[in-house]
Structures are given as structure tokens and as C-alpha cells.
N, C-alpha and C. Protein backbone atom coordinates (compact mmCIF):
# COMPACT_ATOMS: atom_id res chain seq x y z
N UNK A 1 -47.97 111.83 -55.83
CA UNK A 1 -47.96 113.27 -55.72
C UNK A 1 -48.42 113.68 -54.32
N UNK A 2 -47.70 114.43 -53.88
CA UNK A 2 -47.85 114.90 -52.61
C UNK A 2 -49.40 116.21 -52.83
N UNK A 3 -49.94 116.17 -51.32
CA UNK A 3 -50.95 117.29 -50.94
C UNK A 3 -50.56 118.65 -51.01
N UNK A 4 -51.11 119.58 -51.66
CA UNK A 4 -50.86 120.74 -51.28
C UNK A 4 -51.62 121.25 -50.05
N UNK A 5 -52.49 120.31 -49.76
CA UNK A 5 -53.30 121.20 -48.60
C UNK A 5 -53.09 120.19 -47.09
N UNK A 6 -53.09 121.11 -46.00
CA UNK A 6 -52.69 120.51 -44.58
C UNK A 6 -54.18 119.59 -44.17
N UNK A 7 -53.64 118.30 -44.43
CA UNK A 7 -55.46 117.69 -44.02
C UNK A 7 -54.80 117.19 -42.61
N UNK A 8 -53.84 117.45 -41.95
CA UNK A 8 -54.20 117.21 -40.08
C UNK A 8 -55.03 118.17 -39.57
N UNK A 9 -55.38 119.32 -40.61
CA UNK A 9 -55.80 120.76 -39.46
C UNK A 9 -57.43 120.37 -39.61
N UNK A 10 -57.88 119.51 -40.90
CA UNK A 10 -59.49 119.53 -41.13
C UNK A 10 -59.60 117.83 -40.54
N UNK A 11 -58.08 117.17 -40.37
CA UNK A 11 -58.63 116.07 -39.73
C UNK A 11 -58.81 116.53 -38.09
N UNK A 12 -58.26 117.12 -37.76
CA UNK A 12 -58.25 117.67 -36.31
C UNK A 12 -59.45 118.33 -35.98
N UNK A 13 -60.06 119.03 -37.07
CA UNK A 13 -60.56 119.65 -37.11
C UNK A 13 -61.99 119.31 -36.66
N UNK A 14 -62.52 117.86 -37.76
CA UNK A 14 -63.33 116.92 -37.73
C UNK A 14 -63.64 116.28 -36.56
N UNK A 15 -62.36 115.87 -36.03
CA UNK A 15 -61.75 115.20 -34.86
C UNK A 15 -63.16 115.70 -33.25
N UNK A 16 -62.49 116.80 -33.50
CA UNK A 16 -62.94 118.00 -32.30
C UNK A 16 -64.84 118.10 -32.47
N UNK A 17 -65.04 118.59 -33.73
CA UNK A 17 -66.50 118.39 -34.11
C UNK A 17 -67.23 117.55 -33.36
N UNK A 18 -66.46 116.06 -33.78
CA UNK A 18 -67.32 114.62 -33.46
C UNK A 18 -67.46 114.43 -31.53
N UNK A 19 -65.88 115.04 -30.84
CA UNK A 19 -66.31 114.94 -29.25
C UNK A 19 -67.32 115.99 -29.09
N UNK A 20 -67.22 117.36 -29.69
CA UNK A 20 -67.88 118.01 -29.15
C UNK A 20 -69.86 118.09 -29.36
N UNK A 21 -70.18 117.50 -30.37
CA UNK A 21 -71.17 116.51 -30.97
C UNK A 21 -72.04 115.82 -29.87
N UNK A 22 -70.85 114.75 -29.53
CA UNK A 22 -70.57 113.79 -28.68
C UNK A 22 -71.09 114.32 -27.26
N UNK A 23 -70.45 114.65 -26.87
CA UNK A 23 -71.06 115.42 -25.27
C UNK A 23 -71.73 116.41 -25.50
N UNK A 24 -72.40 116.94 -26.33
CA UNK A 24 -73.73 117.97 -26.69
C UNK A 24 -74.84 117.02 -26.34
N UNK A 25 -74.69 115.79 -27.76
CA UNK A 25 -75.97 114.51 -27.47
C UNK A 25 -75.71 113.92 -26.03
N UNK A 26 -74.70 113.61 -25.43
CA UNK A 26 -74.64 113.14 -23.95
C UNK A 26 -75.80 114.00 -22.85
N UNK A 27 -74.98 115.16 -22.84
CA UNK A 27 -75.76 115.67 -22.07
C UNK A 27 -77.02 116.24 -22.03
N UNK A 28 -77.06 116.89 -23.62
CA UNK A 28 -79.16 116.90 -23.80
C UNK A 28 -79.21 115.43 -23.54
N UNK A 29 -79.29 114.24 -23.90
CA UNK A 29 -79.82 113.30 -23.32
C UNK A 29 -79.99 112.95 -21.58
N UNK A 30 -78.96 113.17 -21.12
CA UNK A 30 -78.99 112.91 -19.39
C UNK A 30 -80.01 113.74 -19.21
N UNK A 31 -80.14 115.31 -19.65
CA UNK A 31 -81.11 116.22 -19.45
C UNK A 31 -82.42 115.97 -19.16
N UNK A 32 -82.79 114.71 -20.14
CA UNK A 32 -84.23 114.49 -20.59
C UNK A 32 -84.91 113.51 -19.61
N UNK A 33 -83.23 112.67 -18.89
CA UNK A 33 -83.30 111.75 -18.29
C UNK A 33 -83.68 110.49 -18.74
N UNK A 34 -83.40 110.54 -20.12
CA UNK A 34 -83.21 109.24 -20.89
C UNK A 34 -82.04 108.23 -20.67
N UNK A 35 -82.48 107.20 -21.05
CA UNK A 35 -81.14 106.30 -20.91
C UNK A 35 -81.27 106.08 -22.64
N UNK A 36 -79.90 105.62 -23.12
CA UNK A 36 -79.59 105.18 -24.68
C UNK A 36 -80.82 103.94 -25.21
N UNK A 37 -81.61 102.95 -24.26
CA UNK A 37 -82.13 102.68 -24.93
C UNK A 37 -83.77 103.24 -24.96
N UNK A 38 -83.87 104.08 -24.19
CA UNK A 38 -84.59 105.06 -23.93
C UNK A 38 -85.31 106.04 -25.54
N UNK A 39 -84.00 106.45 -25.71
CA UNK A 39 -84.05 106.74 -26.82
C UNK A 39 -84.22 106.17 -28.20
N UNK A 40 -83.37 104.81 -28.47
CA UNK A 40 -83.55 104.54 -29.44
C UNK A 40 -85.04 103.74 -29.23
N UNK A 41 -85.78 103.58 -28.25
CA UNK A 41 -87.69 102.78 -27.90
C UNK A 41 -88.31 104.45 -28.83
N UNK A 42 -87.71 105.24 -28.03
CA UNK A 42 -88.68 106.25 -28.78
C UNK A 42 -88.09 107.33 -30.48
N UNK A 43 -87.61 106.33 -31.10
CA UNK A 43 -87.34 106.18 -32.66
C UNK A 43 -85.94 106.64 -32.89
N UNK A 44 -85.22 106.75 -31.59
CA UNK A 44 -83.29 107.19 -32.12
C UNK A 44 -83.31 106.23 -32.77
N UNK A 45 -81.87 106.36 -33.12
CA UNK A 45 -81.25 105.13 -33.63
C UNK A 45 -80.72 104.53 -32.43
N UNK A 46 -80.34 102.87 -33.20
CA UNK A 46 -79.89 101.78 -31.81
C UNK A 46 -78.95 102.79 -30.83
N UNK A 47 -79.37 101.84 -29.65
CA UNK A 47 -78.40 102.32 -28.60
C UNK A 47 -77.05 102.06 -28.93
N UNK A 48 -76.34 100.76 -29.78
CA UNK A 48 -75.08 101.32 -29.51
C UNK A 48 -74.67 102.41 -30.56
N UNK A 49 -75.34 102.71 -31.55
CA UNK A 49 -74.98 103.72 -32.51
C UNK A 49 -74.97 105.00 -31.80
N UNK A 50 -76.14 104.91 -30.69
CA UNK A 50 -75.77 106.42 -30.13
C UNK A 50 -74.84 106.05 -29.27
N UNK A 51 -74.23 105.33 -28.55
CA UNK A 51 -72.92 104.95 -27.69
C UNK A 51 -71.80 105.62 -28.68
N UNK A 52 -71.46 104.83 -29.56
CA UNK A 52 -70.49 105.42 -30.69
C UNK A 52 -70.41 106.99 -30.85
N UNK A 53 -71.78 107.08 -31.36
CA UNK A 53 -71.74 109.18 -31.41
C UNK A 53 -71.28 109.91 -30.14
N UNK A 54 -71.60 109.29 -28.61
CA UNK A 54 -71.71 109.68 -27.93
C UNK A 54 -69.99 110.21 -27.36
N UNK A 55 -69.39 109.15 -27.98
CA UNK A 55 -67.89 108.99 -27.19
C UNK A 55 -67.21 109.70 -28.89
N UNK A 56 -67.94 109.89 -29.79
CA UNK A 56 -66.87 110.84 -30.75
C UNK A 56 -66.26 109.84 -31.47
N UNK A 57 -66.75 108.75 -31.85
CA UNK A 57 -66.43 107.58 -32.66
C UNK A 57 -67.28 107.27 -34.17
N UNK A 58 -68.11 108.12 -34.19
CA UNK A 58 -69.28 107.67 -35.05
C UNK A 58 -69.32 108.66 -36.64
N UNK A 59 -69.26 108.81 -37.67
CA UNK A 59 -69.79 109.71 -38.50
C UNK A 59 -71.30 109.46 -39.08
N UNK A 60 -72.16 109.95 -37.83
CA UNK A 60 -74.12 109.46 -38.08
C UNK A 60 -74.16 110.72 -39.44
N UNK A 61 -75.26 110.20 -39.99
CA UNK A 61 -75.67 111.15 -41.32
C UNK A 61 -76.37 112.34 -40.28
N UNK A 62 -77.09 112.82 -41.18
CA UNK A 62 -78.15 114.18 -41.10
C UNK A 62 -78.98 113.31 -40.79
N UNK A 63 -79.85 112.13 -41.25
CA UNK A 63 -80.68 111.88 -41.10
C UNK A 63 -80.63 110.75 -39.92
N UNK A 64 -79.91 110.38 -39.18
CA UNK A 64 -79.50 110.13 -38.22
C UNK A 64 -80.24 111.17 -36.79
N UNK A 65 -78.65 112.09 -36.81
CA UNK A 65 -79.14 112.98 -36.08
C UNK A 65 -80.25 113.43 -35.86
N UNK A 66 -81.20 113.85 -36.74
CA UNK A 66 -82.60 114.04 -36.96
C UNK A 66 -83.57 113.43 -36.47
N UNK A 67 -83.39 111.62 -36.18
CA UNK A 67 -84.40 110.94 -35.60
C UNK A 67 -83.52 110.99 -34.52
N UNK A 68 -82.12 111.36 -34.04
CA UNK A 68 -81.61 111.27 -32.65
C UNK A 68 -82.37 112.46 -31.64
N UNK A 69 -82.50 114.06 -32.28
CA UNK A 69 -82.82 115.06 -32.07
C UNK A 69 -84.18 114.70 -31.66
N UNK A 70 -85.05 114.39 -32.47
CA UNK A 70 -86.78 114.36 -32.11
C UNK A 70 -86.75 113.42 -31.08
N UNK A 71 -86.15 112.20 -31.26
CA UNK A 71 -86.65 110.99 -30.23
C UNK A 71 -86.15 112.09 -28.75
N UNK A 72 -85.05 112.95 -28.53
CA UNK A 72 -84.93 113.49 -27.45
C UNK A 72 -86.26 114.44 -27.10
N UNK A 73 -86.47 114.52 -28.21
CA UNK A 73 -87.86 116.12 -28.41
C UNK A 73 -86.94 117.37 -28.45
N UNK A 74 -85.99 117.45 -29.29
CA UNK A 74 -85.23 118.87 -29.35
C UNK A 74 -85.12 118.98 -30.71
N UNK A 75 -84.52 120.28 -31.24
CA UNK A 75 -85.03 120.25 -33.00
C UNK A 75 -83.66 120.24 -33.23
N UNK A 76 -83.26 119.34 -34.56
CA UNK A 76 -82.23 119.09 -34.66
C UNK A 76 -80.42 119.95 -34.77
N UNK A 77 -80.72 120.96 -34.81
CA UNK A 77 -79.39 122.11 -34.36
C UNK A 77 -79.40 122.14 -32.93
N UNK A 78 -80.16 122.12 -32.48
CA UNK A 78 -79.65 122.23 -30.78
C UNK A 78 -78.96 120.97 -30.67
N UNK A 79 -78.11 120.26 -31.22
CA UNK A 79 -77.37 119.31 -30.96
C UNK A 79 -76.02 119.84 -31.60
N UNK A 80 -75.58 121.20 -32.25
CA UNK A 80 -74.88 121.48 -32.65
C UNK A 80 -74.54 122.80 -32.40
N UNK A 81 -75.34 123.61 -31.23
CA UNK A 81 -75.20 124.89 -30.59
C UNK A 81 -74.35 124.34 -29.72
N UNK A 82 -73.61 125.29 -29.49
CA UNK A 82 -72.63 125.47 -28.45
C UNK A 82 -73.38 125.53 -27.26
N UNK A 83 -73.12 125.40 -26.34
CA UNK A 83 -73.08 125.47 -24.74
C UNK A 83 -72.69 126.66 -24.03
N UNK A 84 -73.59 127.41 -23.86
CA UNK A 84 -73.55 129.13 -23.49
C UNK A 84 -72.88 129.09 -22.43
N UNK A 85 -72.00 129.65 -22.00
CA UNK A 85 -70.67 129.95 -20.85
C UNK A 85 -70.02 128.93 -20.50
N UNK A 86 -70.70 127.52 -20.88
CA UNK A 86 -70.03 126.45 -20.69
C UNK A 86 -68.96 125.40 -21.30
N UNK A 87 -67.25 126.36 -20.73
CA UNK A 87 -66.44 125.55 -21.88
C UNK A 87 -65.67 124.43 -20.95
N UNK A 88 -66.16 124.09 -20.31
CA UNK A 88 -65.20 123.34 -19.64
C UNK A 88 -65.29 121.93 -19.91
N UNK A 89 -64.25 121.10 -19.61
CA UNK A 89 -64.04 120.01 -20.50
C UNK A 89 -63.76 119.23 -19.02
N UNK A 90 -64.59 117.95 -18.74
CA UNK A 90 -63.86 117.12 -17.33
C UNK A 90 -62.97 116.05 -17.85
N UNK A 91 -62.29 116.03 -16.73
CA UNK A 91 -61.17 114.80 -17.27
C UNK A 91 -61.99 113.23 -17.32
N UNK A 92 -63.32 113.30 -16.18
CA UNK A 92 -64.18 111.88 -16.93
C UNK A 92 -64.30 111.88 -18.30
N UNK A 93 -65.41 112.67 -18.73
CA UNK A 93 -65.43 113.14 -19.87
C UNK A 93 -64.35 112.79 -20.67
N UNK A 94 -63.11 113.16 -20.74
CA UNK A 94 -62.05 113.00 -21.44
C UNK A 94 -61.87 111.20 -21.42
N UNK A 95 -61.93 110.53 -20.38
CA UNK A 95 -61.61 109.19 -20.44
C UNK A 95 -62.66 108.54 -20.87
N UNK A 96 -63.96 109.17 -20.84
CA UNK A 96 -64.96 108.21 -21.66
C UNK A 96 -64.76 108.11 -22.90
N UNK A 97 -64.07 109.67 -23.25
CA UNK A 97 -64.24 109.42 -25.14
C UNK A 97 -62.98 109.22 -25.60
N UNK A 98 -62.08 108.56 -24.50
CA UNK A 98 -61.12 108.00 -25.28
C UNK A 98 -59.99 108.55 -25.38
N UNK A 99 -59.76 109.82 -25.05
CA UNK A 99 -58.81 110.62 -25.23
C UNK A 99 -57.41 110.44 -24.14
N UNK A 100 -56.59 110.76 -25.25
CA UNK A 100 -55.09 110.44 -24.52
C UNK A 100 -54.85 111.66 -23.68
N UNK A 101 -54.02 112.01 -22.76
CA UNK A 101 -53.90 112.91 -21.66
C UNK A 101 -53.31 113.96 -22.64
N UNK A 102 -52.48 113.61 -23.65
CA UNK A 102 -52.13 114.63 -24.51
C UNK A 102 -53.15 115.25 -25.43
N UNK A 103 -54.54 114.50 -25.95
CA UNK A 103 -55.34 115.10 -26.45
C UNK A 103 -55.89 115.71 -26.08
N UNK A 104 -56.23 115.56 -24.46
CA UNK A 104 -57.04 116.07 -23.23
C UNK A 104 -56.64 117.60 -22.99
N UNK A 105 -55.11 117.65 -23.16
CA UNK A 105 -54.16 119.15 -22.79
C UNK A 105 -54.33 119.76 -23.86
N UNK A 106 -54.70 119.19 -25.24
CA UNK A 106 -54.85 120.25 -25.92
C UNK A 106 -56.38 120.79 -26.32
N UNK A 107 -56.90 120.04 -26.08
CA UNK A 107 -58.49 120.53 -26.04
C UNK A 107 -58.62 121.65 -24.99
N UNK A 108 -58.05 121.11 -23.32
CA UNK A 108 -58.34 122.44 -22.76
C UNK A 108 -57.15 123.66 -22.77
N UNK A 109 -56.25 123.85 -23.52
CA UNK A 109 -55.88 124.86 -24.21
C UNK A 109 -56.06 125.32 -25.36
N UNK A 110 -56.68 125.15 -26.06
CA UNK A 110 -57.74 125.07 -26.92
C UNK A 110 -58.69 126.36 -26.55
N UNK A 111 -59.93 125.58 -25.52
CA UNK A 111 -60.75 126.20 -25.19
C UNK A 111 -60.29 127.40 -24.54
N UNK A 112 -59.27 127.22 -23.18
CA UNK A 112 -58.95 128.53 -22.49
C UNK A 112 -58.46 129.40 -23.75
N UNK A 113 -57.82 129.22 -24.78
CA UNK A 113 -57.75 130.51 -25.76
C UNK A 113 -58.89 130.96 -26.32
N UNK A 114 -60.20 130.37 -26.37
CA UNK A 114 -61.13 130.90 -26.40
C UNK A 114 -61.98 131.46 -26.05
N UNK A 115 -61.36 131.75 -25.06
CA UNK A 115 -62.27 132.43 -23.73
C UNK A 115 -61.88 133.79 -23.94
């Protein structure tokens, strides 16, 4: 039996979540001036688990995130606030987490409609 419901739009959907996740924890981390194992010495989880989250590969629990959040010293939603005026997406960025040049074009058309 076929789906009645479109699961590319909540897999896409998901998809987008996990980079944007992903370079939230990246960059509060560079912030702190931590390195990955930096973090997981002061109770993250392992470094490569945050490698994985980091590049938008990972589905970490709540309780994950939670010891990812404190070990940074930030409370755990500020890893899931948006980035105030900041929508821009770099094409490093894009090649760290993997993304095809076609995923890349649609993320930043994407965003520019959200502006």
C-alpha cells in the first residue's frame, strides 16, 4: 500500500534540521575555542560523535545534546536558536558536511527566500 503522506518534504525536512544543528554546535564550539576533544574531556560526548553531529550525519538524543550544551557551558536550546541576521551558508561549510553542489543551491535559495 502506497503513502498517503509526502515523506521527502519531512525527510528534507529533517535533512536541513540536522546541517543546521550541525553548524550551530560547530560554531558555538569554535566560539568557546574548544577543540572536539576539548569537549568531550569536559563531559560531551566522544569526539567523533560530535564530528558526526557536527557535519549533519548524526541523530544524538536530547540527552546527548544536553551533556553536548553544558560541556560547551551554554543551556541546551541555544544549540537550536537560530543565528540572528546570520543566514548565510559558505561553500566550505557546504563541503565539510557533505553536500552536493545541488544540495548547496538549494539551501541557499532556500534561505534567500527567507529573507
Amino acid at each position: 500500500m502506497k503513502s498517503v503522506y509526502n515523506t521527502s518534504s519531512i525527510t528534507s525536512s529533517a535533512n536541513e534540521l540536522k546541517i543546521h544543528v550541525g553548524v550551530r554546535v560547530r560554531d558555538l564550539r569554535l566560539s568557546r575555542g574548544m577543540s572536539m576533544r576539548q569537549v568531550e574531556a569536559a563531559g560531551g560526548p566522544h569526539s567523533q560523535t560530535l564530528m558526526h553531529i557536527e557535519h549533519g550525519k548524526a541523530n544524538p538524543t536530547m540527552r546527548t545534546m544536553k551533556k553536548l550544551a553544558r560541556a560547551m557551558g551554554f543551556h541546551p536550546a541555544t544549540l537550536f536558536e537560530p543565528v540572528e541576521g546570520d543566514k548565510r551558508i559558505r561553500r566550505r561549510d557546504a563541503f565539510v558536511y557533505g553536500l552536493t553542489d545541488e544540495e548547496f543551491e538549494f539551501v541557499v535559495v532556500k534561505l534567500r527566500k527567507e529573507e
